[in-house]
C-alpha atoms as a PDB file:
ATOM      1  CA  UNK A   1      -5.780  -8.174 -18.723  1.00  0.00           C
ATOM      2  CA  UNK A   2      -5.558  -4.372 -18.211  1.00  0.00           C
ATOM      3  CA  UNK A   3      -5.947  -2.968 -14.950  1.00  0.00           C
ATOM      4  CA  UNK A   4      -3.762  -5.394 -13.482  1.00  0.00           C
ATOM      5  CA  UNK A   5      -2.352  -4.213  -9.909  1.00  0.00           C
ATOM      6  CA  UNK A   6       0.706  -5.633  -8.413  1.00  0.00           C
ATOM      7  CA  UNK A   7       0.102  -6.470  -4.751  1.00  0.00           C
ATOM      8  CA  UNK A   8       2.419  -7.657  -2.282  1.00  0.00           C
ATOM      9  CA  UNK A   9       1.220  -9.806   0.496  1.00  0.00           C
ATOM     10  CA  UNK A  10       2.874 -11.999   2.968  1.00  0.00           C
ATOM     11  CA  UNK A  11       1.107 -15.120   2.990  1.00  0.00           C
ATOM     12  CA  UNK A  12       2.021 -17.778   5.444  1.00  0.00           C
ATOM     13  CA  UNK A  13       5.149 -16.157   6.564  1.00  0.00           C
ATOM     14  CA  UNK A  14       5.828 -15.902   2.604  1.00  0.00           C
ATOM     15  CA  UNK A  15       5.879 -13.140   0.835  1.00  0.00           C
ATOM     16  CA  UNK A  16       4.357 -12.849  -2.674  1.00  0.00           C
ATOM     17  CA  UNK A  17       3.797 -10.730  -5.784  1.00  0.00           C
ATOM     18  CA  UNK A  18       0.466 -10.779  -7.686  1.00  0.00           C
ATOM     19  CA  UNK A  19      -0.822  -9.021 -10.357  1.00  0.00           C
ATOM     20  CA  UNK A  20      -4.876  -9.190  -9.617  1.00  0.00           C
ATOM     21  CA  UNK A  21      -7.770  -7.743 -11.764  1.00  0.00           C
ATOM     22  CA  UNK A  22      -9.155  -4.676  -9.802  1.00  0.00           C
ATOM     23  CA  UNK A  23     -12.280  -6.951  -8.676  1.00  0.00           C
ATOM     24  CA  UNK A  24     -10.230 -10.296  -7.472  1.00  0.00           C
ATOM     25  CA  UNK A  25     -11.055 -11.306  -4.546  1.00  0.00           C
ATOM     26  CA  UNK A  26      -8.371 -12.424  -1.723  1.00  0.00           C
ATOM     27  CA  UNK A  27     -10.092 -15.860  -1.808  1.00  0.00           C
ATOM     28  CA  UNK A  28      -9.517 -16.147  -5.706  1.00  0.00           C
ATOM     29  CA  UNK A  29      -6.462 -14.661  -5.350  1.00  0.00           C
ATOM     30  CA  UNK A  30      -4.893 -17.217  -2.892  1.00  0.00           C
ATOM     31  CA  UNK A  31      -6.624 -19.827  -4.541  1.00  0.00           C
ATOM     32  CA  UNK A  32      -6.071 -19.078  -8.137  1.00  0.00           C
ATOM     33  CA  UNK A  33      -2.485 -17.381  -8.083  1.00  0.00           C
ATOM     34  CA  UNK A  34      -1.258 -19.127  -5.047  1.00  0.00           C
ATOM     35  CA  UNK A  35      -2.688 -22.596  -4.986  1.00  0.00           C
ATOM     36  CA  UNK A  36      -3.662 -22.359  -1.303  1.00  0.00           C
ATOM     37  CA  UNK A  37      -7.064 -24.168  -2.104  1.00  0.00           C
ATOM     38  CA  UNK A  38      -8.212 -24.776   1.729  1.00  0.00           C
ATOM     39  CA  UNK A  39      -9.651 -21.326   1.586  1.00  0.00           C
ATOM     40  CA  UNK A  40     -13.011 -22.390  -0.173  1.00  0.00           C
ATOM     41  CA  UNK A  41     -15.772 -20.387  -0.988  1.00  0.00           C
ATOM     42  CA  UNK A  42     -19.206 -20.934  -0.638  1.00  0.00           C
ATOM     43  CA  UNK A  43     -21.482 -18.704  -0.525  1.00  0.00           C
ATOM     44  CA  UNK A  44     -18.911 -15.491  -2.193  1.00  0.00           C
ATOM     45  CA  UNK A  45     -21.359 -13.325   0.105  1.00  0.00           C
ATOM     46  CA  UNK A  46     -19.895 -13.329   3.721  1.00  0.00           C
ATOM     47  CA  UNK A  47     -22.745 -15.437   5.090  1.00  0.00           C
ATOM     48  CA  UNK A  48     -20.796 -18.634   5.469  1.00  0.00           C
ATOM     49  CA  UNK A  49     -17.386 -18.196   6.974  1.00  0.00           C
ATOM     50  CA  UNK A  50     -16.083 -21.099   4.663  1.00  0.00           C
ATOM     51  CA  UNK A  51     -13.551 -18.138   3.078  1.00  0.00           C
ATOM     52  CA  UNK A  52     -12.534 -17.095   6.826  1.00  0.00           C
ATOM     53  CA  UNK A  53      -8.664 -16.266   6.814  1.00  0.00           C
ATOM     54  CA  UNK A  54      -6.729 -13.782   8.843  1.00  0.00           C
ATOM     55  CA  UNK A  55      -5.851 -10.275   7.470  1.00  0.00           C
ATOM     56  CA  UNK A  56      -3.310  -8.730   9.815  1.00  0.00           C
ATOM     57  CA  UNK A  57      -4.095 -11.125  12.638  1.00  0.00           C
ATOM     58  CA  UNK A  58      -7.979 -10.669  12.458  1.00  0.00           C
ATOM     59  CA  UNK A  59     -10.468 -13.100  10.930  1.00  0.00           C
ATOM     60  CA  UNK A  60     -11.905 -11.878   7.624  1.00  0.00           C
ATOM     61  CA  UNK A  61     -14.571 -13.391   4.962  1.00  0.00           C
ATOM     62  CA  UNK A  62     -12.292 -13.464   2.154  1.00  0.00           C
ATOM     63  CA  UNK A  63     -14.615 -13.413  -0.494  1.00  0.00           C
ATOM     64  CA  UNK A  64     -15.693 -10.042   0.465  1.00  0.00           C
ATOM     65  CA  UNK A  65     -12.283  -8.145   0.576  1.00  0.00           C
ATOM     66  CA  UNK A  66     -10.265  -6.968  -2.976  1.00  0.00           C
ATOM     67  CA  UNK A  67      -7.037  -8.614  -3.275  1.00  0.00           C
ATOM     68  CA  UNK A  68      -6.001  -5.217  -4.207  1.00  0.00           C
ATOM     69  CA  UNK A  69      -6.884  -4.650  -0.220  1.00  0.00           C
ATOM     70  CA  UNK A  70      -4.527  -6.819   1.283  1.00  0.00           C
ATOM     71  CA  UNK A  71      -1.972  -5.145  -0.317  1.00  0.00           C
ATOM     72  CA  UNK A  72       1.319  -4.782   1.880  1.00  0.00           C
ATOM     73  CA  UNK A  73      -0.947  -6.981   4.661  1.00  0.00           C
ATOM     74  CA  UNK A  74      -0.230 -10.669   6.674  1.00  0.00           C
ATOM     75  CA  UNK A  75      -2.211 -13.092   5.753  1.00  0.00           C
ATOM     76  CA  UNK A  76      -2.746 -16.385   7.569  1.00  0.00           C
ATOM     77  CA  UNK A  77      -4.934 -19.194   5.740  1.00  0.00           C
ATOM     78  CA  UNK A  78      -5.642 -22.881   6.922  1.00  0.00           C
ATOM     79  CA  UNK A  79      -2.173 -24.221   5.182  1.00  0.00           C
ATOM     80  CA  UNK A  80      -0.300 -21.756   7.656  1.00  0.00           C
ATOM     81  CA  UNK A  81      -2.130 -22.262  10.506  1.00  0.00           C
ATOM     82  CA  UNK A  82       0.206 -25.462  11.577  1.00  0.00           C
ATOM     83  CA  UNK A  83       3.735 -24.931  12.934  1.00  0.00           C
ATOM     84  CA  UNK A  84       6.828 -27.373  12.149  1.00  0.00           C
ATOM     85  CA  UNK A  85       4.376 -29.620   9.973  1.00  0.00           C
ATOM     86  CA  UNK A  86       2.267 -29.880  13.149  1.00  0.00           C
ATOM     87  CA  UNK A  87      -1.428 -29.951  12.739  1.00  0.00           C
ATOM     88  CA  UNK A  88      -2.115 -26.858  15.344  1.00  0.00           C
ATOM     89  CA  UNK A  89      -4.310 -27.677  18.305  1.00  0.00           C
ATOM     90  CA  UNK A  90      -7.390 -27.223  17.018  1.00  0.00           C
ATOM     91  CA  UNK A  91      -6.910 -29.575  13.898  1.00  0.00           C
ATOM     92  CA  UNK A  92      -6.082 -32.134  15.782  1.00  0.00           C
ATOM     93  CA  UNK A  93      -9.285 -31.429  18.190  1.00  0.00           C
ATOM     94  CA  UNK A  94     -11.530 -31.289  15.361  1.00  0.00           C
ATOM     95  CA  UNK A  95     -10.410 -34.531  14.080  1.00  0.00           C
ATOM     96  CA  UNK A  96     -10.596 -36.402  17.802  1.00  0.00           C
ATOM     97  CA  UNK A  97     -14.244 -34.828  18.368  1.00  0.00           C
ATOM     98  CA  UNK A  98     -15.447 -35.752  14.918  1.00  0.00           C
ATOM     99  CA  UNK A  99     -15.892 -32.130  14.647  1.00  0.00           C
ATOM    100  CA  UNK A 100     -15.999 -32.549  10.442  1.00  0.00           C
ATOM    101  CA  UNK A 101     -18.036 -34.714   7.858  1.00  0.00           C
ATOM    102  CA  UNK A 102     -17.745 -33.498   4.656  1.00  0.00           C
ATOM    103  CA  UNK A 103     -15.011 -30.715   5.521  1.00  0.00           C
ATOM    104  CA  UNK A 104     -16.042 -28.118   3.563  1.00  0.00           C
ATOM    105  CA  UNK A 105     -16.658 -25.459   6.258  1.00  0.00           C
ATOM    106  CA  UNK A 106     -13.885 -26.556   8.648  1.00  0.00           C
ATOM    107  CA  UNK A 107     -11.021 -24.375   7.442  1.00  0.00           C
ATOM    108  CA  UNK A 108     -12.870 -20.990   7.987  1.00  0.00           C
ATOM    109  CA  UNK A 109     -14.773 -22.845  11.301  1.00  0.00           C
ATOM    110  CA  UNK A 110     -10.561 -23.279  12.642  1.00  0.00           C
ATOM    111  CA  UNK A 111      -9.897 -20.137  11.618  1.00  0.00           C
ATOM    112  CA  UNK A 112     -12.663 -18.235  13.078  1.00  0.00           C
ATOM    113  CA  UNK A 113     -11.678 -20.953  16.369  1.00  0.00           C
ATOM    114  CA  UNK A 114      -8.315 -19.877  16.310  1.00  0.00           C
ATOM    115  CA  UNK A 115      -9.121 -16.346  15.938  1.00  0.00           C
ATOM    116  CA  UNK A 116     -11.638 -16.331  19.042  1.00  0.00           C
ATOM    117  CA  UNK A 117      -8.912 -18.325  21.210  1.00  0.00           C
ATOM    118  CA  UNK A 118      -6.466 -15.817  20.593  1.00  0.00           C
ATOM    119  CA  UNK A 119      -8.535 -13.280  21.730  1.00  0.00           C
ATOM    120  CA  UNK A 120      -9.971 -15.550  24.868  1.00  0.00           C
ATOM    121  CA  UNK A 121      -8.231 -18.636  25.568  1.00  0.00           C
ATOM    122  CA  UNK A 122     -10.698 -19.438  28.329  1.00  0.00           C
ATOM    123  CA  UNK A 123     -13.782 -19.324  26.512  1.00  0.00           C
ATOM    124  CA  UNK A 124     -17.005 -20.141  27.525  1.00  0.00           C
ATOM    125  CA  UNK A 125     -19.486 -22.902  25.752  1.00  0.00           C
ATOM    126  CA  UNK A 126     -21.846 -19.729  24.963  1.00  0.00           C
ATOM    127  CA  UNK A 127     -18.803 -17.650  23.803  1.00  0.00           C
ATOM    128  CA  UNK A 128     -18.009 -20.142  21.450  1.00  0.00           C
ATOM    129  CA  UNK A 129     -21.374 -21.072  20.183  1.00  0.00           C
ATOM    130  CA  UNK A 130     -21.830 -17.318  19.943  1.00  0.00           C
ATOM    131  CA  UNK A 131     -18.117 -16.465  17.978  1.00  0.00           C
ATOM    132  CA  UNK A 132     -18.832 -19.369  15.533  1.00  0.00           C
ATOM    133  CA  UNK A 133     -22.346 -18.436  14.746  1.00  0.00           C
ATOM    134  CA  UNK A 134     -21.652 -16.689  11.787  1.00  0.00           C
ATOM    135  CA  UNK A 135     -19.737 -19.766  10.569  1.00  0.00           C
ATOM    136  CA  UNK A 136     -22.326 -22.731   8.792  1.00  0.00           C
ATOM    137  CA  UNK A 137     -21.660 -26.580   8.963  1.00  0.00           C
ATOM    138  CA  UNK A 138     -24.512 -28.469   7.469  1.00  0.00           C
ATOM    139  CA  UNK A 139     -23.101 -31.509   8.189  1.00  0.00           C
ATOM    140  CA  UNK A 140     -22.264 -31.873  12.047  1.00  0.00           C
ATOM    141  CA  UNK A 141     -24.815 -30.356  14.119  1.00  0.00           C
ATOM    142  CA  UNK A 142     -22.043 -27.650  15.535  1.00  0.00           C
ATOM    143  CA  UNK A 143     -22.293 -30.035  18.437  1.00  0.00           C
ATOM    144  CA  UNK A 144     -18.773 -31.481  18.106  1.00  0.00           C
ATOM    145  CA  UNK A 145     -17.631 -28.605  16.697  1.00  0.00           C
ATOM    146  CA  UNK A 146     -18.272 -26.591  20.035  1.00  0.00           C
ATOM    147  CA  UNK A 147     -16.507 -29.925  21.316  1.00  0.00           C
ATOM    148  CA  UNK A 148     -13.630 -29.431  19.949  1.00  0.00           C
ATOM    149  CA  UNK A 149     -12.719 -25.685  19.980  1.00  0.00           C
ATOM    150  CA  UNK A 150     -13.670 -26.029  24.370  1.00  0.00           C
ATOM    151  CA  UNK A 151     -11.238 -29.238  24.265  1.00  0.00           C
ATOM    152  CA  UNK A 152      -8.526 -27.255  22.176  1.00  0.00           C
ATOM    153  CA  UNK A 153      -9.107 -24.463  24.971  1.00  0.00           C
ATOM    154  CA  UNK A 154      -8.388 -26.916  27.703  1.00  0.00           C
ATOM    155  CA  UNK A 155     -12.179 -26.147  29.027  1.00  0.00           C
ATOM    156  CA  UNK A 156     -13.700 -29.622  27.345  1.00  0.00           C
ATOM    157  CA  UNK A 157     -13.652 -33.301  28.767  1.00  0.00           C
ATOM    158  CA  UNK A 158     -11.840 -34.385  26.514  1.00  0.00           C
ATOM    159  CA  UNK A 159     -14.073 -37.076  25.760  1.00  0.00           C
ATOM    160  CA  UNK A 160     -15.735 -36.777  22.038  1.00  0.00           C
ATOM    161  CA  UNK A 161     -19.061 -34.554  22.191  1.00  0.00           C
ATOM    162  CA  UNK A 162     -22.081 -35.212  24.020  1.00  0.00           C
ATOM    163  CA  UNK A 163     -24.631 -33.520  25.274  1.00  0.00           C
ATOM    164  CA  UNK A 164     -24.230 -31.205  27.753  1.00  0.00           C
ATOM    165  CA  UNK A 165     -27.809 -29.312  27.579  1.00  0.00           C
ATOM    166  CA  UNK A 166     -27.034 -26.109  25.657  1.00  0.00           C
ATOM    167  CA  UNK A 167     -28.629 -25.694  22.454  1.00  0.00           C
ATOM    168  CA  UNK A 168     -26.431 -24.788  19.788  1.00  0.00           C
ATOM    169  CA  UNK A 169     -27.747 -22.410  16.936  1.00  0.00           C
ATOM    170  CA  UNK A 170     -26.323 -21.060  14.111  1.00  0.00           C
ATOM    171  CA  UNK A 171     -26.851 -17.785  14.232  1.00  0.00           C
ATOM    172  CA  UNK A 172     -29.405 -17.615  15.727  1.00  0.00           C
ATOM    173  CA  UNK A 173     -31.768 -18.702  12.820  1.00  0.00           C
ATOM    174  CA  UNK A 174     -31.673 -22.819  12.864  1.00  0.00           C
ATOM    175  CA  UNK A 175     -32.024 -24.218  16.116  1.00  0.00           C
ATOM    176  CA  UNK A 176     -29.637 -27.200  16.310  1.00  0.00           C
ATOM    177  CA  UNK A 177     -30.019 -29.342  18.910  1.00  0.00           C
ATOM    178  CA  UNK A 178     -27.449 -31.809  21.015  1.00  0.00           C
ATOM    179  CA  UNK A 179     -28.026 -34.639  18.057  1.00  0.00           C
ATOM    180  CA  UNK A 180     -27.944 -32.646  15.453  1.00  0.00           C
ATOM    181  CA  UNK A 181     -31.480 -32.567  14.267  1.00  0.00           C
END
């Protein structure tokens, strides 16, 4: 193909060489070129947060940047979120608060997680309702999802999700409520 750029990126703590078509996305291009497939796209818009990886530390839609981009840039996806072949914290807290049906949205919904605990490690229920509303699950009712990323924080019960009498929305548009209809 002509017009090919070669990129170099640091995936994962790896680094890598592409050459990527002037209008490849980052999510094609980790998918595609590096086989990382748990960054899946959905709705190739931003609106979803089912492409969420980190660019440089920060939490990106990665269907909206070039790959061309990222060029000379970290880059953290779902596969390198784990340390030591350790599911990370909030993996393992998704899985205990049922936090994921048909898993489609839950490696941008970590990330994004991840990405807020970093920046807060003692969040608040409406912090984390609020970080994650740009983030869509169709399956769970966010309920458990909330759940888990307040257990993974060390705020939760510990105890799988029930209610607690906030109303979880997704951004703001679907009201949700505690059992998920």
């Amino acid at each position: 193909m002509t017009g090919e750029r070669r990129i170099s990126l640091r995936v994962n703590e790896q680094d890598h060489e592409l050459d990527v078509a002037p209008r490849t996305s980052l999510a094609d291009a980790l998918r595609d070129q590096l086989g990382l497939t748990g960054t899946h796209l959905g709705c190739e818009h931003g609106m979803c947060g089912a492409c969420t990886v980190w660019v440089g530390g920060e939490s990106i839609r990665s269907c909206l940047m070039l790959a061309a981009q990222a060029d000379g840039c970290e880059v953290t996806t779902i596969e390198g979120l784990a340390e030591n072949g350790s599911q990370h914290p909030l993996q393992e807290s998704f899985s205990k608060h049922h936090a994921l049906q048909c898993g489609f949205c839950t490696p941008g919904m970590i990330m994004a997680a991840a990405d807020l605990l970093q920046r807060n490690p003692d969040p608040t229920e409406n912090e984390v309702i609020d970080w994650l509303g740009g983030n869509f699950c169709r399956c769970t009712g966010y309920r458990s999802i909330v759940s888990a990323v307040m257990d993974a924080a060390g705020n939760g019960s510990g105890e799988p999700a029930s209610s607690s009498g906030v109303e979880v929305t997704a951004n703001n548009h679907h009201p949700i409520t505690e059992n998920g209809r």
